[in-house]
PDB file of N, CA and C in Angstrom:
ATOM      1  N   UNK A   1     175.578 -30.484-146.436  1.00  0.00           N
ATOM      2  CA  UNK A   1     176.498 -31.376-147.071  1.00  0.00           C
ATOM      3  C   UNK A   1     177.828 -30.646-147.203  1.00  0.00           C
ATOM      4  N   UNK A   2     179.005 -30.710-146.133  1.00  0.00           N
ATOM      5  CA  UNK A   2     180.253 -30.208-146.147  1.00  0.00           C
ATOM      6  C   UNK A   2     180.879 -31.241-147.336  1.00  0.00           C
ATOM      7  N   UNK A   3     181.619 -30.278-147.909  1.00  0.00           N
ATOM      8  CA  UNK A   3     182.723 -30.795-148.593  1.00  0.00           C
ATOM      9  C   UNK A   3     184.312 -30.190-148.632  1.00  0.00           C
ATOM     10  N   UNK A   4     185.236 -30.784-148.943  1.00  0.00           N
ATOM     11  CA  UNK A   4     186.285 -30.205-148.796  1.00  0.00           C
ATOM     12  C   UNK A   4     186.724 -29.510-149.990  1.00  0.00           C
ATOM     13  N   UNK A   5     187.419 -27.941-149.687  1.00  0.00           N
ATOM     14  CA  UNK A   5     187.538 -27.144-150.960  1.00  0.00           C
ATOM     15  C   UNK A   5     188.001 -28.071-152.017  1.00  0.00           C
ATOM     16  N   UNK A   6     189.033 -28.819-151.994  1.00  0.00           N
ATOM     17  CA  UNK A   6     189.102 -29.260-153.452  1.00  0.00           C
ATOM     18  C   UNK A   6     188.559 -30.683-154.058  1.00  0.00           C
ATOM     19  N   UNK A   7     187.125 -31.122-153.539  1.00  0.00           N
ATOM     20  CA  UNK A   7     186.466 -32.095-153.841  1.00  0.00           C
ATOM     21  C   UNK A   7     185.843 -31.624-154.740  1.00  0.00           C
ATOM     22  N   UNK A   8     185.649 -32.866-155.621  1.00  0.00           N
ATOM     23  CA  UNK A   8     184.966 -32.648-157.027  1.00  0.00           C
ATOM     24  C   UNK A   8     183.667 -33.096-156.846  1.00  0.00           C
ATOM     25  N   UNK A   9     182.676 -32.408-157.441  1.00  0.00           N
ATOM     26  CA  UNK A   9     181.199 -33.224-157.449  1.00  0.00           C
ATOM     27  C   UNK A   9     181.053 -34.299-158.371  1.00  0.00           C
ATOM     28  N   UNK A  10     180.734 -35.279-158.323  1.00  0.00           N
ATOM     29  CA  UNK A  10     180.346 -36.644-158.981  1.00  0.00           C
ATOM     30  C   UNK A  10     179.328 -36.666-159.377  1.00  0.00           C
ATOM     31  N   UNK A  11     177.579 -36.032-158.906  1.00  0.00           N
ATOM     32  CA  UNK A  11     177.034 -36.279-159.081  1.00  0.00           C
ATOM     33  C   UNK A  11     176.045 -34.633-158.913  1.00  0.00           C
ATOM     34  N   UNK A  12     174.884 -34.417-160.091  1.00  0.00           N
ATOM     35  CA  UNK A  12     174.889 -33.047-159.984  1.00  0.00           C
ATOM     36  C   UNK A  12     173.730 -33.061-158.476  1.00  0.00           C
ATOM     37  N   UNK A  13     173.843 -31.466-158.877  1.00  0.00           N
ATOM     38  CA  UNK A  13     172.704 -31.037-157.119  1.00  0.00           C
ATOM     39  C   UNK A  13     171.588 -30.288-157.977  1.00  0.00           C
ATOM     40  N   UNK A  14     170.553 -30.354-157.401  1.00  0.00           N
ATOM     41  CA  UNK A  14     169.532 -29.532-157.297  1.00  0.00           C
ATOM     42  C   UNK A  14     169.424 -28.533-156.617  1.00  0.00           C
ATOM     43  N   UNK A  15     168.210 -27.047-156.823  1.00  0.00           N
ATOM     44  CA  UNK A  15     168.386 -26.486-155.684  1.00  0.00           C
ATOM     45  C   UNK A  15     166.482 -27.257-154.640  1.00  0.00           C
ATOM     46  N   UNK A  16     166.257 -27.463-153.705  1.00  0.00           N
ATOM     47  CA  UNK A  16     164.571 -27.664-153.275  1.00  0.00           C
ATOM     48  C   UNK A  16     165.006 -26.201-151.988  1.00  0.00           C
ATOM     49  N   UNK A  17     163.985 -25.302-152.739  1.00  0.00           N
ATOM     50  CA  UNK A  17     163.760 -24.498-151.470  1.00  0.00           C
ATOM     51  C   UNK A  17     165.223 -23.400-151.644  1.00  0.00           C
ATOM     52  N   UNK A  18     166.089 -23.564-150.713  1.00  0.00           N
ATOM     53  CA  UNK A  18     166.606 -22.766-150.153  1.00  0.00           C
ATOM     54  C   UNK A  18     167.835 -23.615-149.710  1.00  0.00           C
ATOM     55  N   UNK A  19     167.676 -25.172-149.707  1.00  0.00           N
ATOM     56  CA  UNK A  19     169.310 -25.651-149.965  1.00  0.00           C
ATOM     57  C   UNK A  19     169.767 -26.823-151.500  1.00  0.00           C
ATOM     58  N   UNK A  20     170.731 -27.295-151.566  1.00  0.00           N
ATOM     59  CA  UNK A  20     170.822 -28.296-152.352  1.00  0.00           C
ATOM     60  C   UNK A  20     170.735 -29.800-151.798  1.00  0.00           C
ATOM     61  N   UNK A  21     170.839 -30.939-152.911  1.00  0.00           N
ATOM     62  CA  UNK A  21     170.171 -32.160-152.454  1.00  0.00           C
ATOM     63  C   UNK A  21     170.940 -32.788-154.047  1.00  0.00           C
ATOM     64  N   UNK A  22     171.617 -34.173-153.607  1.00  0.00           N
ATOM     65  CA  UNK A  22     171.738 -34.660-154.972  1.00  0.00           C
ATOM     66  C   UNK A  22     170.543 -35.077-155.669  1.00  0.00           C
ATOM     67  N   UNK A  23     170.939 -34.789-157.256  1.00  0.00           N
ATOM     68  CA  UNK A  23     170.030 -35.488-158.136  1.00  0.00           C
ATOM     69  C   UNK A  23     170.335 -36.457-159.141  1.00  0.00           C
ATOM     70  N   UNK A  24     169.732 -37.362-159.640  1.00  0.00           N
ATOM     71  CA  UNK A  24     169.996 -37.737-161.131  1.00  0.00           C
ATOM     72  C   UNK A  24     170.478 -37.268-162.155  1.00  0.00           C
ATOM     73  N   UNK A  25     171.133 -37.675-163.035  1.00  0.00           N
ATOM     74  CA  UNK A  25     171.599 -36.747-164.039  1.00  0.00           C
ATOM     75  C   UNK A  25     170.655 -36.171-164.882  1.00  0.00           C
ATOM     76  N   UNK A  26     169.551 -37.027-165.126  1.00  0.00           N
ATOM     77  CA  UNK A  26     167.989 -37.182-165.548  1.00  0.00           C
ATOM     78  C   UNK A  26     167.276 -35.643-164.734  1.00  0.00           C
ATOM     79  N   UNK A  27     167.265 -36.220-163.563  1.00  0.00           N
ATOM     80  CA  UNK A  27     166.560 -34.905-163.310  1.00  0.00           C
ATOM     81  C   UNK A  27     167.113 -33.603-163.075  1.00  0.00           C
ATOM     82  N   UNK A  28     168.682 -33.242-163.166  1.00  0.00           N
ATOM     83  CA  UNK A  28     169.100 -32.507-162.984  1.00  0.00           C
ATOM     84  C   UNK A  28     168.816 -31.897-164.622  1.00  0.00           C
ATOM     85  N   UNK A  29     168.894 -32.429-165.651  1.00  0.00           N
ATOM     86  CA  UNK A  29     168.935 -32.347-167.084  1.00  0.00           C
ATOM     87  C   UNK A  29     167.690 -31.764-167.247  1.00  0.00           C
ATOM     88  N   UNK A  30     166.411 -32.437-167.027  1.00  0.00           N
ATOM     89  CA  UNK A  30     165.068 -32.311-167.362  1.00  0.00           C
ATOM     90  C   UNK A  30     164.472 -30.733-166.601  1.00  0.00           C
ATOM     91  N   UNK A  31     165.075 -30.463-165.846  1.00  0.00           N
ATOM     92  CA  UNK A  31     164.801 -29.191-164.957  1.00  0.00           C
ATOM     93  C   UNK A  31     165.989 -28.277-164.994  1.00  0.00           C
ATOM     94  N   UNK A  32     166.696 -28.049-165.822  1.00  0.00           N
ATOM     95  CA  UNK A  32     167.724 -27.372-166.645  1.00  0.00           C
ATOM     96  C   UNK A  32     167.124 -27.317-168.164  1.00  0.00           C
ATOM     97  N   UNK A  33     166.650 -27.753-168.424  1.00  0.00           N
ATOM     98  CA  UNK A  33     165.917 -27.897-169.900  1.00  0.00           C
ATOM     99  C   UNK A  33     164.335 -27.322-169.860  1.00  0.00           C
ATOM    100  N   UNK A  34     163.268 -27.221-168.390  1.00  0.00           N
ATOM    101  CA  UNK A  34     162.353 -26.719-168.432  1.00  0.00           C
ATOM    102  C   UNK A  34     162.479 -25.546-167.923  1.00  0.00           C
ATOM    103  N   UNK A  35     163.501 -24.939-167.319  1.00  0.00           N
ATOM    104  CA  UNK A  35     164.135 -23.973-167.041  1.00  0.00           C
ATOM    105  C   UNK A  35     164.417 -22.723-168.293  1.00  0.00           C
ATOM    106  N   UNK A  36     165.027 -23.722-169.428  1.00  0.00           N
ATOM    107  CA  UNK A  36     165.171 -22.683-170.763  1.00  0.00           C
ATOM    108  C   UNK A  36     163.801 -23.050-171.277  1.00  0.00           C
ATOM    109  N   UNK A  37     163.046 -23.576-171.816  1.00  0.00           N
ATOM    110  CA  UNK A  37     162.164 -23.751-172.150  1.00  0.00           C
ATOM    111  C   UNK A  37     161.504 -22.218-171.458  1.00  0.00           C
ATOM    112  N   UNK A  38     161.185 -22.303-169.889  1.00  0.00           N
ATOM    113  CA  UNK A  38     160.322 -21.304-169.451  1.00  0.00           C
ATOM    114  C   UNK A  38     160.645 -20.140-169.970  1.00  0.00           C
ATOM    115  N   UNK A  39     161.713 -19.837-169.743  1.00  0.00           N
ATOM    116  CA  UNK A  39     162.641 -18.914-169.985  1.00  0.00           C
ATOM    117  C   UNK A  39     162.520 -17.874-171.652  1.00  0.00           C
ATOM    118  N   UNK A  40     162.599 -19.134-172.466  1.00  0.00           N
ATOM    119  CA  UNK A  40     162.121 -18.932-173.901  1.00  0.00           C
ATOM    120  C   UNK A  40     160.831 -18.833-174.059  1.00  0.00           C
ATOM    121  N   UNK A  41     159.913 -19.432-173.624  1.00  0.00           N
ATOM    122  CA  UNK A  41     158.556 -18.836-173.711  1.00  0.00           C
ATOM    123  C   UNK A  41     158.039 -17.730-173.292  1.00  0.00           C
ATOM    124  N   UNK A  42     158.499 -17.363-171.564  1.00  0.00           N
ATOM    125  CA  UNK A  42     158.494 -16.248-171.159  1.00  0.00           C
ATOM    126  C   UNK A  42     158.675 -14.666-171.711  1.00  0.00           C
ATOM    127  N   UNK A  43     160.239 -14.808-172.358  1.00  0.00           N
ATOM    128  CA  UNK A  43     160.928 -13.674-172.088  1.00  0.00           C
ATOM    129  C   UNK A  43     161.710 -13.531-173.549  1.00  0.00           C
ATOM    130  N   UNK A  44     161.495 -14.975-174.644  1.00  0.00           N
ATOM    131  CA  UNK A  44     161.470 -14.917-176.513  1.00  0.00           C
ATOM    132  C   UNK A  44     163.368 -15.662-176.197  1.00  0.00           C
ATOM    133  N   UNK A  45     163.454 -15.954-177.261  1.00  0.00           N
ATOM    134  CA  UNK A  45     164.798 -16.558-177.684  1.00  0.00           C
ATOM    135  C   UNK A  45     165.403 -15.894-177.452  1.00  0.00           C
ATOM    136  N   UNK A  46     166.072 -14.538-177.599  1.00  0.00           N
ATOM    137  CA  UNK A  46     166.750 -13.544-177.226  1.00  0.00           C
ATOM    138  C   UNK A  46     166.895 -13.791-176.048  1.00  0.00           C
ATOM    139  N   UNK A  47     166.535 -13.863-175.299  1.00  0.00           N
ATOM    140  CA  UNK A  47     167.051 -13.594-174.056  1.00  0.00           C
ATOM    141  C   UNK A  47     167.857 -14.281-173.292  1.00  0.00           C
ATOM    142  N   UNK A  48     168.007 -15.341-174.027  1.00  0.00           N
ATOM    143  CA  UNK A  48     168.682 -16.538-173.970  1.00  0.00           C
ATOM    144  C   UNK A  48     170.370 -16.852-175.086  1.00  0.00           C
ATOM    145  N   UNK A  49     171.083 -16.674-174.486  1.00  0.00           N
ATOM    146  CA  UNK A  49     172.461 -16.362-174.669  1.00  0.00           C
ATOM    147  C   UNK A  49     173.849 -18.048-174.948  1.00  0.00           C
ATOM    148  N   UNK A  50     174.736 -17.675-175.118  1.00  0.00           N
ATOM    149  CA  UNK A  50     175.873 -18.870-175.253  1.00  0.00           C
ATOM    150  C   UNK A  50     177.200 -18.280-175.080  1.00  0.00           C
ATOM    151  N   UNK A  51     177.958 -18.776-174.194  1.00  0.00           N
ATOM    152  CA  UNK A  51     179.571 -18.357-174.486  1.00  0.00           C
ATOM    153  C   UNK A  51     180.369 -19.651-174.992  1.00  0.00           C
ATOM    154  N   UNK A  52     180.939 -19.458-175.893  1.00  0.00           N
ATOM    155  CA  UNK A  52     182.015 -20.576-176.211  1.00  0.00           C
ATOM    156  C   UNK A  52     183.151 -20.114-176.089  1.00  0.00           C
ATOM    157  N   UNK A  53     184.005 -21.146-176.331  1.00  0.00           N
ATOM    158  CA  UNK A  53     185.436 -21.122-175.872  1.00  0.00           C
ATOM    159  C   UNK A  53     186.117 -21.381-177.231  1.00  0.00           C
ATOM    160  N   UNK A  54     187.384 -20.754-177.504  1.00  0.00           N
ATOM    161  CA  UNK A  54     188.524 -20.503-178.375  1.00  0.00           C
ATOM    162  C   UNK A  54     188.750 -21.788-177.842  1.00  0.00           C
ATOM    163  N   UNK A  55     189.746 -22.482-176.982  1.00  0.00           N
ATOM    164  CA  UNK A  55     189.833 -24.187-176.808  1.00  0.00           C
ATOM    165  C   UNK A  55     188.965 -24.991-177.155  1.00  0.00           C
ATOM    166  N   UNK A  56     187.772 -25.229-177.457  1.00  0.00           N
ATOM    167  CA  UNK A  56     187.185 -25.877-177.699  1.00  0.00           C
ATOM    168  C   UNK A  56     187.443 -26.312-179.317  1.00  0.00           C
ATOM    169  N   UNK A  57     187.126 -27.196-179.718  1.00  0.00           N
ATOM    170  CA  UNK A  57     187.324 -28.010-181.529  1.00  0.00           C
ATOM    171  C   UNK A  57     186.134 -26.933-181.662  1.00  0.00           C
ATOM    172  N   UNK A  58     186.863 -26.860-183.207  1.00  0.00           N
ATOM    173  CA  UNK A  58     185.660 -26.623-184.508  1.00  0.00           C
ATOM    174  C   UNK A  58     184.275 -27.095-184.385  1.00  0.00           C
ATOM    175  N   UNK A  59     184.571 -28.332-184.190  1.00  0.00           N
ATOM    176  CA  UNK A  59     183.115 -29.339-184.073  1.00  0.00           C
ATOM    177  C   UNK A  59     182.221 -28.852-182.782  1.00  0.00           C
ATOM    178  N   UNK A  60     182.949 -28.761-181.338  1.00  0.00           N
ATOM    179  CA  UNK A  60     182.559 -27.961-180.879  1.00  0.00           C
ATOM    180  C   UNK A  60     181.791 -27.198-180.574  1.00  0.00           C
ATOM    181  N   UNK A  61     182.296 -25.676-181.446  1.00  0.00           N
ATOM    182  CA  UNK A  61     182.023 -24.474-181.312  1.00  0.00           C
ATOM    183  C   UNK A  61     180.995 -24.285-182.683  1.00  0.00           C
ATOM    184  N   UNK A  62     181.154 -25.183-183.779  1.00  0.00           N
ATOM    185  CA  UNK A  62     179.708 -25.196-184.760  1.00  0.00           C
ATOM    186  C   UNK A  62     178.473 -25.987-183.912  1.00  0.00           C
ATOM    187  N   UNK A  63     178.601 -26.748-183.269  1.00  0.00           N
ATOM    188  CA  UNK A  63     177.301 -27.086-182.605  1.00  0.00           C
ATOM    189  C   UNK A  63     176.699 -26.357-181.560  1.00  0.00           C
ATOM    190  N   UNK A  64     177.900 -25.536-180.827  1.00  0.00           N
ATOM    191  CA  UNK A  64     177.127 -24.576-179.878  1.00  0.00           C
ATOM    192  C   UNK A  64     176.224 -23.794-180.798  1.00  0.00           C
ATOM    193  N   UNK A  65     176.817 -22.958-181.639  1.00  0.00           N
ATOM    194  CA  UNK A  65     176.192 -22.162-182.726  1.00  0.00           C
ATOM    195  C   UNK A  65     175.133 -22.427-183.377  1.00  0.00           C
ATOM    196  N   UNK A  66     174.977 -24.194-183.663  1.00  0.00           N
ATOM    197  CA  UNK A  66     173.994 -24.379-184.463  1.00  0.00           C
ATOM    198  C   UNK A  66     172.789 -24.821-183.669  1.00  0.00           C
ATOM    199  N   UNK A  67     173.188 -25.276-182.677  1.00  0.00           N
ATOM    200  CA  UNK A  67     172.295 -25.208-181.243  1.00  0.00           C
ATOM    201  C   UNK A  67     171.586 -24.210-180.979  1.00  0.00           C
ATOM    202  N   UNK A  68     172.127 -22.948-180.793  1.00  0.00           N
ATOM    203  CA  UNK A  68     171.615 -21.473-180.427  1.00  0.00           C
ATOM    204  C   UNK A  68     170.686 -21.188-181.279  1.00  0.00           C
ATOM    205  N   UNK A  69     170.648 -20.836-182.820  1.00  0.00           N
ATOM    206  CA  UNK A  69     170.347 -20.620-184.129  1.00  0.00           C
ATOM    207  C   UNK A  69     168.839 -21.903-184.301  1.00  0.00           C
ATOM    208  N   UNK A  70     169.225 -23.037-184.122  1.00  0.00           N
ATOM    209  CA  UNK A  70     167.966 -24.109-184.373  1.00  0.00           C
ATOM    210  C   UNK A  70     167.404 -24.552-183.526  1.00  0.00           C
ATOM    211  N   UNK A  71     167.530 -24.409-181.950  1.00  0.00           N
ATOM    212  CA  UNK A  71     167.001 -25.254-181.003  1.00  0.00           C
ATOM    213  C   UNK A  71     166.208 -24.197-180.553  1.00  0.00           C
ATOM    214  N   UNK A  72     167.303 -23.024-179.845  1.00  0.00           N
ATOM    215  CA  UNK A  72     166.855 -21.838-179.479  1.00  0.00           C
ATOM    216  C   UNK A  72     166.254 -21.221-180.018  1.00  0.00           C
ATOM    217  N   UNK A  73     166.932 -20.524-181.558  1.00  0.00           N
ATOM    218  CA  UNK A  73     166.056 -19.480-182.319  1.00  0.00           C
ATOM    219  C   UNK A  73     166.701 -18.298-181.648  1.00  0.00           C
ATOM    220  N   UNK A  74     168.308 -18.360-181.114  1.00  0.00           N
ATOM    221  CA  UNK A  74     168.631 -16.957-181.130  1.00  0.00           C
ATOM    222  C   UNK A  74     170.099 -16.387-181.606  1.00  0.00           C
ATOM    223  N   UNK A  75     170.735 -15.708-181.869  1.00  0.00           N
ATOM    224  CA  UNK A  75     171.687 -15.552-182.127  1.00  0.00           C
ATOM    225  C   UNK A  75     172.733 -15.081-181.072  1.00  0.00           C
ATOM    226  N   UNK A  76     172.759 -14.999-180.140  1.00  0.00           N
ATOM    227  CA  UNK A  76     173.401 -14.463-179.043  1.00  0.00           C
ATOM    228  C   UNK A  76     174.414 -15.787-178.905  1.00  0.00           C
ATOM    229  N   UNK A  77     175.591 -15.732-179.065  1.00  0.00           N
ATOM    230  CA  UNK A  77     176.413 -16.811-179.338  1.00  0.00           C
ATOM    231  C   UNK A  77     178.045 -15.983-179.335  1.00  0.00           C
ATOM    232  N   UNK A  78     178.807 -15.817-177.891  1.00  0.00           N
ATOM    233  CA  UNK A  78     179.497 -14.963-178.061  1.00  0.00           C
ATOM    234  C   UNK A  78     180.805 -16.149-177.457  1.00  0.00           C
ATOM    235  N   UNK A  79     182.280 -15.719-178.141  1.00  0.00           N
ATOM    236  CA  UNK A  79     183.437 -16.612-178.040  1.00  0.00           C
ATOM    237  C   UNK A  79     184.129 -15.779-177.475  1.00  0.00           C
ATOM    238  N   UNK A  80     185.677 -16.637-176.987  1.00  0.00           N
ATOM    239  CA  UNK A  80     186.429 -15.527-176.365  1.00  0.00           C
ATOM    240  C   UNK A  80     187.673 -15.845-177.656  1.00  0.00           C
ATOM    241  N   UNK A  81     187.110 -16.419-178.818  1.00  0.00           N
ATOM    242  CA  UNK A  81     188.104 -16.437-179.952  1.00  0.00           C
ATOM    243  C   UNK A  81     188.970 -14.800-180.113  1.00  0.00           C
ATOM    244  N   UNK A  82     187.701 -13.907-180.045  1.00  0.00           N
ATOM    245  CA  UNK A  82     188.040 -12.520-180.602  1.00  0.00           C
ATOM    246  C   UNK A  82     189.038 -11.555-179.530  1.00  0.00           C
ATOM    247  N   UNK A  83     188.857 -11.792-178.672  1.00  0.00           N
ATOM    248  CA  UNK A  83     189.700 -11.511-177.794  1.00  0.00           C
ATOM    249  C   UNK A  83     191.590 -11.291-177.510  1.00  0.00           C
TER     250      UNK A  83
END
């Protein structure tokens, strides 16, 4: 699937195998989500990380945080505020 450098994707990709293939937003979501899931069971909350952004709202950057902290169970939640 050629595209031209400054085409935007519309619709996300999967990887099957060894190339990509469009998907649903559904299934691109659901296998991005069993992905951390594995990930967190595997290898513990820790290991599992967040960057936020200084541009981003307040509202934002408390839900990344509170996301990390209650969904995840980790604290690894790093901004480029400090910077």
């Amino acid at each position: 699937m050629a595209r031209a450098p400054d085409a935007r994707l519309t619709r996300p990709l999967v990887r099957d195998g060894g190339s990509l293939r469009q998907a649903t937003w559904d299934e691109a979501l659901d296998r991005a989500a069993a992905l951390v899931r594995a990930t967190r069971t595997t290898h513990g909350p820790g290991a599992i990380g967040m960057f936020a952004c200084s541009k981003a709202t307040n509202e934002t950057n408390y839900f990344a945080q509170k996301f990390m902290r209650v969904a995840i169970g980790s604290n690894h939640l790093d901004s480029c505020n400090r910077t």
